[in-house]
Every structure is written in structure tokens, then in C-alpha cells.
N, C-alpha and C. Protein backbone atom coordinates (compact mmCIF):
# COMPACT_ATOMS: atom_id res chain seq x y z
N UNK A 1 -2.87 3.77 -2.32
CA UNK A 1 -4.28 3.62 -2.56
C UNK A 1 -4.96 4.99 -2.61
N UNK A 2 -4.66 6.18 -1.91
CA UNK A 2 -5.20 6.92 -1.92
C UNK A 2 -4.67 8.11 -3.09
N UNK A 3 -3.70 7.48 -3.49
CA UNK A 3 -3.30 8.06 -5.17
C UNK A 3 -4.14 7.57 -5.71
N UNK A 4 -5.00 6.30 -6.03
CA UNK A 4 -5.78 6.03 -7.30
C UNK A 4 -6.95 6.80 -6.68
N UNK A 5 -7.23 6.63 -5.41
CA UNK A 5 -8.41 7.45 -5.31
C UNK A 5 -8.82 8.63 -5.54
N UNK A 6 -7.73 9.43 -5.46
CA UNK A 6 -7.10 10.95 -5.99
C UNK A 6 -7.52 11.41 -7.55
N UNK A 7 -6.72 10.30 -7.79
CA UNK A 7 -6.81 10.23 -9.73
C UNK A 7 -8.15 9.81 -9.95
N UNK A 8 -8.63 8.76 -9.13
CA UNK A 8 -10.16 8.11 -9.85
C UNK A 8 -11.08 10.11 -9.85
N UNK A 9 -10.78 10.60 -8.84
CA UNK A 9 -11.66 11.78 -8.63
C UNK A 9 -11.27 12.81 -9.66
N UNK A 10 -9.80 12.80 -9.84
CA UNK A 10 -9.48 13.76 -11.03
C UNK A 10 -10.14 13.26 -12.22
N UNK A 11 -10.03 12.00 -12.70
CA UNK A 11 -10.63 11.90 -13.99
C UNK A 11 -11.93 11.78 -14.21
N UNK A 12 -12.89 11.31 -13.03
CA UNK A 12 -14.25 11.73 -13.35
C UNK A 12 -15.10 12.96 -13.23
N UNK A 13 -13.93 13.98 -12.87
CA UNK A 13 -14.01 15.46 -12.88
C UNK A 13 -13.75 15.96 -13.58
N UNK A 14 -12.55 15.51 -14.66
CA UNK A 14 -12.62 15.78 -16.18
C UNK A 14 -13.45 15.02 -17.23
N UNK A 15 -14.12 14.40 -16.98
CA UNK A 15 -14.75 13.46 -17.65
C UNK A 15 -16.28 14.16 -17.52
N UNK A 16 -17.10 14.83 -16.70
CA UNK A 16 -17.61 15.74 -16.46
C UNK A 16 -17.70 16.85 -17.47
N UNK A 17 -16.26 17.88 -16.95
CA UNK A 17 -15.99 18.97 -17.54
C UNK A 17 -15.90 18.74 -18.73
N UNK A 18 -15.58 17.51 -19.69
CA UNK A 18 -15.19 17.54 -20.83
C UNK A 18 -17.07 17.28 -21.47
N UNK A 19 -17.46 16.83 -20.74
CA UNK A 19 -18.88 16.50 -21.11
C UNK A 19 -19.86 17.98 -21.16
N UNK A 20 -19.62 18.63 -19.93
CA UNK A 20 -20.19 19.84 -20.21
C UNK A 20 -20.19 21.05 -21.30
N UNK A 21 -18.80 21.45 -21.28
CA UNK A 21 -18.27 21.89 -22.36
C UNK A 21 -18.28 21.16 -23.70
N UNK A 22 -18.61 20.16 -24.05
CA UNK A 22 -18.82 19.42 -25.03
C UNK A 22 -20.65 19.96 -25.45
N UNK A 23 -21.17 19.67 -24.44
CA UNK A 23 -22.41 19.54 -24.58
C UNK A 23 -22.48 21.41 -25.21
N UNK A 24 -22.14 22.64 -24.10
CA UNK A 24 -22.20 23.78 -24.41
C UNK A 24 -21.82 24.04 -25.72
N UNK A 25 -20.87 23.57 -25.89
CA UNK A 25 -19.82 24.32 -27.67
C UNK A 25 -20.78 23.45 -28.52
N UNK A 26 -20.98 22.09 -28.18
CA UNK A 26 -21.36 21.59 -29.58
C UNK A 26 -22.72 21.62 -30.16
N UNK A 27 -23.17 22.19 -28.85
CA UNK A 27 -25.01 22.76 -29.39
C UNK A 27 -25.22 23.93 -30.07
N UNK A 28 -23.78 24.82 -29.36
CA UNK A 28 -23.87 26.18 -29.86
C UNK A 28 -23.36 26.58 -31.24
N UNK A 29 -22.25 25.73 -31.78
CA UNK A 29 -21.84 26.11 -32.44
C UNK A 29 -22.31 24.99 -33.96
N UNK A 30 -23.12 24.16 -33.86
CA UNK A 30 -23.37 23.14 -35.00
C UNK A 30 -23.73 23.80 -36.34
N UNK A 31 -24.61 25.27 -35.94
CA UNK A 31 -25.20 25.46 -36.51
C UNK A 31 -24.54 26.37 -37.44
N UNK A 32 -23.30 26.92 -36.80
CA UNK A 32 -22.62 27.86 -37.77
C UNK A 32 -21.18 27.32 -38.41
N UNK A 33 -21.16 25.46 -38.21
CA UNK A 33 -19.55 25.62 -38.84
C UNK A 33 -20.35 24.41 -39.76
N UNK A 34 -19.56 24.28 -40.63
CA UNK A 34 -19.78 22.81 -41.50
C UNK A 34 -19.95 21.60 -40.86
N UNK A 35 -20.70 20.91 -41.45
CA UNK A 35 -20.80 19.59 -41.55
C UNK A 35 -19.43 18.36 -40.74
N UNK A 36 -18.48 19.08 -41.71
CA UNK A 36 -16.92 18.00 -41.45
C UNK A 36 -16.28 18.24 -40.10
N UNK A 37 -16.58 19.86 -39.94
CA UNK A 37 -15.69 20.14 -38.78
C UNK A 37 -16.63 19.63 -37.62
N UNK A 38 -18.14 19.54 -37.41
CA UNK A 38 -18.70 19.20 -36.26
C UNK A 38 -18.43 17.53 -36.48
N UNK A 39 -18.62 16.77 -37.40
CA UNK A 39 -18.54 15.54 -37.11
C UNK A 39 -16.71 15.50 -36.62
N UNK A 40 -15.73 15.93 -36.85
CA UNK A 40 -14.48 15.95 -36.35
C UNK A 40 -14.54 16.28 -34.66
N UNK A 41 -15.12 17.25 -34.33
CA UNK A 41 -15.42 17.67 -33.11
C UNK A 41 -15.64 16.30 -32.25
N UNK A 42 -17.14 15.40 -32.88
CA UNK A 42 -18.20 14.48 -32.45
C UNK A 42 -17.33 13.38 -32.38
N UNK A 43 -16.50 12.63 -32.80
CA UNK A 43 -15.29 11.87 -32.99
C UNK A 43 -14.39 11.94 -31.91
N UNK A 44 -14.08 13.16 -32.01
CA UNK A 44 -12.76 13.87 -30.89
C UNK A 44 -13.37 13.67 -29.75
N UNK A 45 -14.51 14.00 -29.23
CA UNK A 45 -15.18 13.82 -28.03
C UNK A 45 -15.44 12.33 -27.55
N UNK A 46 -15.85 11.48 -28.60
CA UNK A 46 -16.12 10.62 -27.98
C UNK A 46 -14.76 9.54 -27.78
N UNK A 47 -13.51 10.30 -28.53
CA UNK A 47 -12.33 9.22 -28.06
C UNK A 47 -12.12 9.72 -27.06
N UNK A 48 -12.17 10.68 -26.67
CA UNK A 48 -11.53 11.18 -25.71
C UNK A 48 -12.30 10.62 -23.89
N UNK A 49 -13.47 10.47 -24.68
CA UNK A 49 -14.41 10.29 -23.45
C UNK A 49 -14.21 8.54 -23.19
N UNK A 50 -14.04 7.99 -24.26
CA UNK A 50 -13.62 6.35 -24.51
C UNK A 50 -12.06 6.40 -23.52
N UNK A 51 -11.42 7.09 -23.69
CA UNK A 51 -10.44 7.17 -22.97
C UNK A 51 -10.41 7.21 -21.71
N UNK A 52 -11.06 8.13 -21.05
CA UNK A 52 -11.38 8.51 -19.85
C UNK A 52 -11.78 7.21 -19.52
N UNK A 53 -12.88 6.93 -19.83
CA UNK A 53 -13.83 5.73 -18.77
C UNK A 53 -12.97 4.70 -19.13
N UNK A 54 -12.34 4.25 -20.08
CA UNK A 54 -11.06 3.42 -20.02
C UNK A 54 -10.35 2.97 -18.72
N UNK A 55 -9.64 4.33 -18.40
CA UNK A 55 -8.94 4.91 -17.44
C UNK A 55 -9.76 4.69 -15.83
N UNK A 56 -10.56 5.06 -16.20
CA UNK A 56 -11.59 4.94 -14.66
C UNK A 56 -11.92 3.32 -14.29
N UNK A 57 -12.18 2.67 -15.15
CA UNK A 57 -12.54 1.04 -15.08
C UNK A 57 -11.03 0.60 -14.48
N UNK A 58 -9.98 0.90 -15.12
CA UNK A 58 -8.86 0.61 -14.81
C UNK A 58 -8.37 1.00 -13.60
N UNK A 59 -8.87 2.15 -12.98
CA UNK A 59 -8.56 2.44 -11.53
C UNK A 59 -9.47 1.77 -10.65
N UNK A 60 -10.75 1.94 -11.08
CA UNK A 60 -11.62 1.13 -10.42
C UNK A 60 -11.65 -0.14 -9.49
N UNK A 61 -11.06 -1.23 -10.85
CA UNK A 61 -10.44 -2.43 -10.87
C UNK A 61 -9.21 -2.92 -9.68
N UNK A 62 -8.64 -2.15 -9.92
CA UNK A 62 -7.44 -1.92 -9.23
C UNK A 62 -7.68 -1.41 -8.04
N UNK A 63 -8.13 -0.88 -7.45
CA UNK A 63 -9.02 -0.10 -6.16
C UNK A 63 -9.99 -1.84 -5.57
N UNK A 64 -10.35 -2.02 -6.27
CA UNK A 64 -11.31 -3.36 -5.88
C UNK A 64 -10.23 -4.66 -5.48
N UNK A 65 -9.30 -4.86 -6.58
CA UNK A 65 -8.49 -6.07 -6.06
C UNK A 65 -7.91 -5.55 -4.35
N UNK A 66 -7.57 -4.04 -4.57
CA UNK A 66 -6.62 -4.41 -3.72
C UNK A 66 -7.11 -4.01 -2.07
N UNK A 67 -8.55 -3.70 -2.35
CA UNK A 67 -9.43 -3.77 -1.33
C UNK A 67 -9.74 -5.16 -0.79
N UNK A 68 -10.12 -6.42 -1.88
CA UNK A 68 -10.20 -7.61 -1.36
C UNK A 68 -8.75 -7.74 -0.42
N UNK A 69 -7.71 -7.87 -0.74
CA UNK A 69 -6.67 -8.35 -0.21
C UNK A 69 -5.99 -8.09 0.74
């Protein structure tokens, strides 16, 4: 149990970091690359972030059953 709790903390600490740095690069840089490459960027981020909270619901979940029991 205290492995998912471990991991639940690692991934909403990357889930964070990936948000920050997302937020920094993609404000900074919109203005100087094309069109294709920021919407590629905007895509990439948000699977990635779809992933994450994926991942977190799934530990979550799992943290909850096995707290009832």
C-alpha cells in the first residue's frame, strides 16, 4: 500500500512538472515556431497529461478498495 502511495505522489509530481514546463515553453515559444509544430506540442501534452490522470484514478481506486477492506 505504501508503494501506490509512493507512486500516487510520484505521478502527481510529474503531472505538475509536466504542467509547468508545458505552461513555460508553450507560452514562450508559440510565437516563434509554426503553427504545426505548436499544435503537435498541444496534442503531445495533453496525451500525456490524459495519461497521467489515467494512472492516478487507477491508483486512487485501488488505494480506496483496499482501504475499505
Amino acid at each position: 500500500m505504501e508503494e501506490l502511495k509512493a507512486e500516487l505522489r510520484r505521478l502527481k509530481d510529474n503531472l505538475c512538472d509536466l504542467e509547468d514546463m508545458h505552461s513555460f515553453a508553450f507560452d514562450k515559444t508559440t510565437v516563434h515556431i509554426e503553427i504545426e509544430k505548436a499544435l503537435n506540442m498541444q496534442i503531445e501534452f495533453e496525451e500525456e497529461c490524459r495519461n497521467l490522470n489515467e494512472r492516478i484514478a487507477e491508483i486512487e481506486k485501488e488505494l480506496k478498495a483496499r482501504e475499505v477492506t
